[in-house]
Protein backbone atom coordinates (compact mmCIF):
# COMPACT_ATOMS: atom_id res chain seq x y z
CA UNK A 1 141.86 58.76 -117.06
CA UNK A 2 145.13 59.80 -118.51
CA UNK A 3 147.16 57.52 -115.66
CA UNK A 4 145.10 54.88 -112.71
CA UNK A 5 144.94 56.50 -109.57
CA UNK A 6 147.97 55.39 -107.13
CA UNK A 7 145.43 53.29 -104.73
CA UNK A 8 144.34 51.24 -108.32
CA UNK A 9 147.63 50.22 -109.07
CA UNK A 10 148.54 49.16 -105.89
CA UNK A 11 144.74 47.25 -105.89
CA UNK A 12 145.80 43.14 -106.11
CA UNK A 13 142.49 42.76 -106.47
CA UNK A 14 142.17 44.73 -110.09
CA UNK A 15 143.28 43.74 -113.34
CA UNK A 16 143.54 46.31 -115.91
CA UNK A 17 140.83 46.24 -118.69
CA UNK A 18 142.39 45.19 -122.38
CA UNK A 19 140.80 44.80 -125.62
CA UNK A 20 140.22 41.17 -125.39
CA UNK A 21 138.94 41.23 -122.43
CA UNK A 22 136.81 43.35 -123.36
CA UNK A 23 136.00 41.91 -126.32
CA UNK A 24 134.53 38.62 -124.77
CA UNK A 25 133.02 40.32 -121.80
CA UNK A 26 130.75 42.08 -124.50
CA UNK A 27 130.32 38.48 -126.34
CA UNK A 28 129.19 37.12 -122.87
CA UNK A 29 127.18 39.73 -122.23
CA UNK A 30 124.81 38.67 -125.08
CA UNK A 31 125.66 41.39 -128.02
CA UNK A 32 124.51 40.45 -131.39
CA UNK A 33 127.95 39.64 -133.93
CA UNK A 34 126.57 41.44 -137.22
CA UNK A 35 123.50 43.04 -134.78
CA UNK A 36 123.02 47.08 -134.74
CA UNK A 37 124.14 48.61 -130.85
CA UNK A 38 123.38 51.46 -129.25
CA UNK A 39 126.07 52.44 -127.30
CA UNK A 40 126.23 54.15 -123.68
CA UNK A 41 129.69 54.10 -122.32
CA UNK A 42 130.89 55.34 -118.63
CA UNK A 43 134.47 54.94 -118.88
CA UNK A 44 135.31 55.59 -115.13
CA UNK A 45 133.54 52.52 -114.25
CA UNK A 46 135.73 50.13 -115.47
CA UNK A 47 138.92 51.26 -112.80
CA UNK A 48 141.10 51.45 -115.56
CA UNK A 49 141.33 50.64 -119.37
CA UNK A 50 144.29 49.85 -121.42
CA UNK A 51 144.19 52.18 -124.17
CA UNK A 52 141.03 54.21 -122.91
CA UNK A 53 137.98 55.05 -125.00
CA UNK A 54 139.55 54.10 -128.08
CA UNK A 55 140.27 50.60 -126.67
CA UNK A 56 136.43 50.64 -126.23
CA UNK A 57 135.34 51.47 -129.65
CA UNK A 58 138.16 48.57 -130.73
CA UNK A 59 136.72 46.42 -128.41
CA UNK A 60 132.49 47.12 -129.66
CA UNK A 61 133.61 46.85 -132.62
CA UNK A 62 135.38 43.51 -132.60
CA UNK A 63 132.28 42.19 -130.49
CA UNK A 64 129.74 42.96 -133.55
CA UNK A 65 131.99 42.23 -136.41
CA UNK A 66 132.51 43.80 -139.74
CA UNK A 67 128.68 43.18 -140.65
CA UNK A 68 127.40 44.65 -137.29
CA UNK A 69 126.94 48.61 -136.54
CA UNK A 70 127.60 50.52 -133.94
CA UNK A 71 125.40 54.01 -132.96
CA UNK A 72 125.35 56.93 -130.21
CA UNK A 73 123.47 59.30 -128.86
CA UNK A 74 125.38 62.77 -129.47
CA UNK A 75 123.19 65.88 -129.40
CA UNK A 76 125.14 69.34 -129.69
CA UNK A 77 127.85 70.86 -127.38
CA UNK A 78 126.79 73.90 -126.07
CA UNK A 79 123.49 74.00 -127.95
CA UNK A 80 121.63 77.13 -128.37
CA UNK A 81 118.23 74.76 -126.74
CA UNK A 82 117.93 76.77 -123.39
CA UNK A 83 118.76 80.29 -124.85
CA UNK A 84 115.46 81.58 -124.52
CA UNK A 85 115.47 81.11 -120.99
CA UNK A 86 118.82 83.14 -120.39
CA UNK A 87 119.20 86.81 -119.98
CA UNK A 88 119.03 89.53 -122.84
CA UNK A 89 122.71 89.83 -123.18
CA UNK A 90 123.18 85.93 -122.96
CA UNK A 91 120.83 85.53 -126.10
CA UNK A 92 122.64 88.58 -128.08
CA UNK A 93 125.71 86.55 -127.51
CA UNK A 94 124.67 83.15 -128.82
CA UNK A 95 123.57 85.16 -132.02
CA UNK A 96 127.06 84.83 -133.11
CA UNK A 97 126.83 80.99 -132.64
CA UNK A 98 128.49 79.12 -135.04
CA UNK A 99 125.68 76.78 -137.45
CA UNK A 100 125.05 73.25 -137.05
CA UNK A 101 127.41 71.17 -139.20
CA UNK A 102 126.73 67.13 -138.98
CA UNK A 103 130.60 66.97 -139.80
CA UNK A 104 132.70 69.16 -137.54
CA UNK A 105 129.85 70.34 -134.29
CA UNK A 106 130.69 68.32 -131.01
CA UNK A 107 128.75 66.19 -128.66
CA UNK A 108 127.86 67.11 -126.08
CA UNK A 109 130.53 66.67 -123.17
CA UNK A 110 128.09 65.74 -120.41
CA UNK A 111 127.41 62.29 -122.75
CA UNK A 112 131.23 61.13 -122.33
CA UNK A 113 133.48 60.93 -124.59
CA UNK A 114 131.85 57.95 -126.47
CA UNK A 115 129.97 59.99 -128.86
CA UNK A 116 132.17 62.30 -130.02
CA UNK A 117 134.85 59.05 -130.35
CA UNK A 118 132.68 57.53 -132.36
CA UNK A 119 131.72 60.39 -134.32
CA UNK A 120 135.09 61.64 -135.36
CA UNK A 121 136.02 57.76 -135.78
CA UNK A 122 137.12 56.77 -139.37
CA UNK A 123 133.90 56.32 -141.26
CA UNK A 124 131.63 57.04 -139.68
CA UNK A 125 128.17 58.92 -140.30
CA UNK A 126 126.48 61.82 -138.22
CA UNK A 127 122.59 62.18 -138.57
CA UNK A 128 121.70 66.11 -139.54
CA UNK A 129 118.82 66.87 -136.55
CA UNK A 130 120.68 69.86 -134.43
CA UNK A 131 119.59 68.96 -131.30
CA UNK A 132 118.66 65.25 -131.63
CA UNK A 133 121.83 63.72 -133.85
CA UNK A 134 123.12 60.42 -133.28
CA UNK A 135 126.39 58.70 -134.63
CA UNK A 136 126.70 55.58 -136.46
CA UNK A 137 129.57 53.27 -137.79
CA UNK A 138 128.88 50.16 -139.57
CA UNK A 139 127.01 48.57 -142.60
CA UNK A 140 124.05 49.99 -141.18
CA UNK A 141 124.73 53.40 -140.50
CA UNK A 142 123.02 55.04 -143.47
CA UNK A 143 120.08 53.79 -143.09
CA UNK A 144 119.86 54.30 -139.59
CA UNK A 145 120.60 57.94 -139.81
CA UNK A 146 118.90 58.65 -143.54
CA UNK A 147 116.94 62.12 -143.57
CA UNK A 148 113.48 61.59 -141.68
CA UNK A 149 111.08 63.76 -140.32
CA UNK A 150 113.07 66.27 -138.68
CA UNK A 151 110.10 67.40 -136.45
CA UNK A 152 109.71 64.06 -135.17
CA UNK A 153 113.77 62.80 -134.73
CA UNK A 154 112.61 60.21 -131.31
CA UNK A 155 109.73 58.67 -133.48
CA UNK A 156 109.28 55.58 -135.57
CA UNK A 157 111.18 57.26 -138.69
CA UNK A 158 113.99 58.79 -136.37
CA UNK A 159 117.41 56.53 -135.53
CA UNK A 160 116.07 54.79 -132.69
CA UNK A 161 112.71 53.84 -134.22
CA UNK A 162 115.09 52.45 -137.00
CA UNK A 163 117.15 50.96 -134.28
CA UNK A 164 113.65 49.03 -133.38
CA UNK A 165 113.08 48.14 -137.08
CA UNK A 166 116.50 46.23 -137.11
CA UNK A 167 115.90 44.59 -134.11
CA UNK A 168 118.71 45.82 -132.84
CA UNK A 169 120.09 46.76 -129.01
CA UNK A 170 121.36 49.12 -126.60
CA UNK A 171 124.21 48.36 -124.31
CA UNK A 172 124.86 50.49 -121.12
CA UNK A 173 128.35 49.67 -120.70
CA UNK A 174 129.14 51.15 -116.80
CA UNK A 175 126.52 53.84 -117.99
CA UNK A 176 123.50 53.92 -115.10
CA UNK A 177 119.97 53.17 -115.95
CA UNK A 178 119.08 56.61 -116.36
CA UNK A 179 121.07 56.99 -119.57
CA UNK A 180 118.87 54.44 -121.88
CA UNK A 181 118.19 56.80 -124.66
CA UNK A 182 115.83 54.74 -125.82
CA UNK A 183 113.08 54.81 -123.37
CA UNK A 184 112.32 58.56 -125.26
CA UNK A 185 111.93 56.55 -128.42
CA UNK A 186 108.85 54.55 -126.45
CA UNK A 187 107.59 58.17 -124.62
CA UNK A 188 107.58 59.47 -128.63
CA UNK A 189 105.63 56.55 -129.82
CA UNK A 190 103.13 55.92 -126.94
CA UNK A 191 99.46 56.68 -127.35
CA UNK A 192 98.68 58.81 -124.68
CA UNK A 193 98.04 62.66 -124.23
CA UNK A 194 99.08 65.83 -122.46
CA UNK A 195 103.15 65.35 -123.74
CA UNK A 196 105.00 68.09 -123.32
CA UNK A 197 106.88 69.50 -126.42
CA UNK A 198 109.23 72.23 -126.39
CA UNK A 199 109.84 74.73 -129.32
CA UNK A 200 113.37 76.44 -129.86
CA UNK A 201 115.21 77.66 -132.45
CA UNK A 202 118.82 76.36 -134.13
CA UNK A 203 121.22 77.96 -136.24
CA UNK A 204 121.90 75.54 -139.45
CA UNK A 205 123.74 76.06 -142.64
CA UNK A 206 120.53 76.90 -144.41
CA UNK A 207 119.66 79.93 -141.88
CA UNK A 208 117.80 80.19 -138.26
CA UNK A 209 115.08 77.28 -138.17
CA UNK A 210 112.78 76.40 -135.60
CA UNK A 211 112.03 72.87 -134.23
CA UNK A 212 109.07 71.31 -131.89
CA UNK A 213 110.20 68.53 -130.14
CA UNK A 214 108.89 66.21 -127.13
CA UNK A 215 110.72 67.34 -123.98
CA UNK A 216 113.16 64.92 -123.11
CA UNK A 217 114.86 67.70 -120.70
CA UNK A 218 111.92 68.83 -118.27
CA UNK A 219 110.20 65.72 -118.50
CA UNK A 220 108.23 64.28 -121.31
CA UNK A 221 105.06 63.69 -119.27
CA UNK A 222 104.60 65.07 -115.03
CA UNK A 223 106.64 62.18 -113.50
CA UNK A 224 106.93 62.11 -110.14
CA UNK A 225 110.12 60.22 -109.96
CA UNK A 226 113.35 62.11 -109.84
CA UNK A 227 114.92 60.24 -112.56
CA UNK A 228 112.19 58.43 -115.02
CA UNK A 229 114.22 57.14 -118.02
CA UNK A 230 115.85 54.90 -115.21
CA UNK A 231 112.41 54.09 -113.34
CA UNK A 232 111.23 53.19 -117.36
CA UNK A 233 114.43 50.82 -117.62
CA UNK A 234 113.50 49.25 -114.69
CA UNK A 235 110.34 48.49 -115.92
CA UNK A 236 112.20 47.32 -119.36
CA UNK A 237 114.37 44.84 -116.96
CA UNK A 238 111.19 43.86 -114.65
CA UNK A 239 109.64 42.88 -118.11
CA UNK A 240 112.42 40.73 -119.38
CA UNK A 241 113.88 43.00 -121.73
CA UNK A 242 117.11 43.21 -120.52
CA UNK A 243 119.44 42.09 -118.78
CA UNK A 244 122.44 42.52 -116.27
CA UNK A 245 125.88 41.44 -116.01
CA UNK A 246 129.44 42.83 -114.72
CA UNK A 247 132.57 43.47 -117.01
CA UNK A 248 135.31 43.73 -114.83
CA UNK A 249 134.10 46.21 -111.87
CA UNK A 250 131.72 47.93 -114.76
CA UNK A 251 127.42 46.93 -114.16
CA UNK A 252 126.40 46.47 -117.68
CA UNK A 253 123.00 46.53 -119.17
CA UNK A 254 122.02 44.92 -122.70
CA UNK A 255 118.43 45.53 -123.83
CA UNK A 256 116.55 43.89 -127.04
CA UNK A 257 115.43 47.46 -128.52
CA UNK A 258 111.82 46.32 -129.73
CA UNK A 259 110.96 44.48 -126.16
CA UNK A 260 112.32 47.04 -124.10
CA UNK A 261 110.34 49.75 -126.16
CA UNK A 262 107.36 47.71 -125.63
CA UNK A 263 107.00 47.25 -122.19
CA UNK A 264 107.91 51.23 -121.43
CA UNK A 265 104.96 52.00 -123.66
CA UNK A 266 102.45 49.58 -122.21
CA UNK A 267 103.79 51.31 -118.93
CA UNK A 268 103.18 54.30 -120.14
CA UNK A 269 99.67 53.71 -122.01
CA UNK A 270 98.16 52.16 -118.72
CA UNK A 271 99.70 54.84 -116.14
CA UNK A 272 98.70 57.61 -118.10
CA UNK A 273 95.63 56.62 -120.35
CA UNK A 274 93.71 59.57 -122.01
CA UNK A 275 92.30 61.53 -119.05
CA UNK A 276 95.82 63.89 -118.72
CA UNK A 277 94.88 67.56 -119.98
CA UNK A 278 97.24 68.35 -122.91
CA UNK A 279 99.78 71.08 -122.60
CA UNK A 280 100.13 73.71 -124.87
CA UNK A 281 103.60 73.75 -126.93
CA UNK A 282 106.42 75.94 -124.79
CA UNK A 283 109.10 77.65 -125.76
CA UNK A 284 112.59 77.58 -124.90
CA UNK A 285 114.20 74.68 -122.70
CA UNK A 286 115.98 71.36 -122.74
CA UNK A 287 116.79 68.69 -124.71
């Protein structure tokens, strides 16, 4: 989005997308000023903004004020998670893969270029999970992302279970459904079996370690739909835990973190109650 596209700027229709606009779109959206937000952006759904992603980060961060936080979901550019999948030569290759470092390791790319903005913005704090790490500015921010089981980073003691604790949000802001982060949170936390958990190893300043996680990539449990963290954000929205609203030409989503966790794990609890035979841990795979 270095320059809008010839057909926007002839577009009488569109106005371009400025700070303050911004600013009280987000404010009439329903975010929390001093609140905690977890933050989804898809920047291409706005047409055009004036200043780009940085105008967004401006613009969240004028919305919550200086007592309010802001946090997102940045896992690990070209993490090693899938490696034991690949071919021989593939895996001898990643041997020489630089460790994780909270400080200087990217986000992943296919997340937009909200999390790595925010991470590399003045300030602010990286959680230390390789494959799970989130990024946090704000008042907030080291408690959110303070050490916690690193075996379990989507459960109650991991960012978004904090998230819950501070009764705190998450905004899709032009991001679709299917983005809501936070619906793995509920899959962590709900009581019911068979879950499938992946094992994998990561290269981190203190050597090679190995992590189990639930598998957020493959599927957490055998969904049938194609894409389920939408289908559970529907159910979020269908139980009142969200809602909808347009900034500019952008669909925005705002959820209430504890209801919307809630609802997708009474979903979850009465679609799959105990009667699913539990799979054994695999190795390898996504994230």
């Amino acid at each position: 989005m270095a320059f809008p596209s010839a057909e926007l700027l002839q577009d009488a229709s569109f106005s371009p997308i400025t700070r303050s606009k911004l600013t009280q779109g987000l404010r009439d959206t329903g975010v929390v000023e001093g609140g905690t937000l977890m933050v989804h952006v898809r920047l291409s759904a706005f047409g055009w903004v004036v200043g780009g992603i940085d105008t967004v980060v401006h613009a969240l961060r004028d919305a919550v004020g200086p007592d309010g936080t802001l946090m997102a979901f940045c896992g690990w550019d070209d993490s090693p998670y899938h490696v034991d999948l690949w071919p021989e030569r593939w895996q001898t290759a990643y041997a020489e893969m630089p460790a994780f470092d909270p400080e200087t390791s990217s986000s992943r790319r296919d997340f937009g270029r909200f999390p790595e903005r925010l991470r590399t913005w003045p300030g602010a704090l990286r959680s230390t999970h390789p494959e799970v790490s989130f990024a946090a500015i704000g008042p907030q921010a080291s408690s959110l992302l303070a050490a916690s089981d690193e075996q379990d980073p989507w459960g109650k003691d991991g960012p978004l279970g904090r998230l819950v604790a501070a009764k705190g949000q998450a905004l899709l802001l032009g991001a679709p459904l299917d983005k809501l982060t936070l619906s793995h949170h509920a899959e962590a936390i709900a009581d019911v079996p068979g879950k499938r958990r992946r094992t994998y190893q990561m290269p981190t300043q203190t050597g090679l370690r190995e992590f189990t996680t639930i598998d957020t990539f493959y599927g957490v449990l055998p969904y049938s739909e194609e894409l389920p963290v939408g289908q559970l954000a529907r159910r979020a929205l269908e139980a009142g835990a969200g809602t909808r609203s347009m900034i500019g030409r952008a669909e925005t989503h705002l959820f209430a973190a504890e209801p919307t966790v809630d609802a997708i794990v009474e979903h979850l609890e009465e679609r799959w109650p105990h009667r699913v035979r539990a799979n054994p841990v695999a190795r390898g795979g996504g994230g």
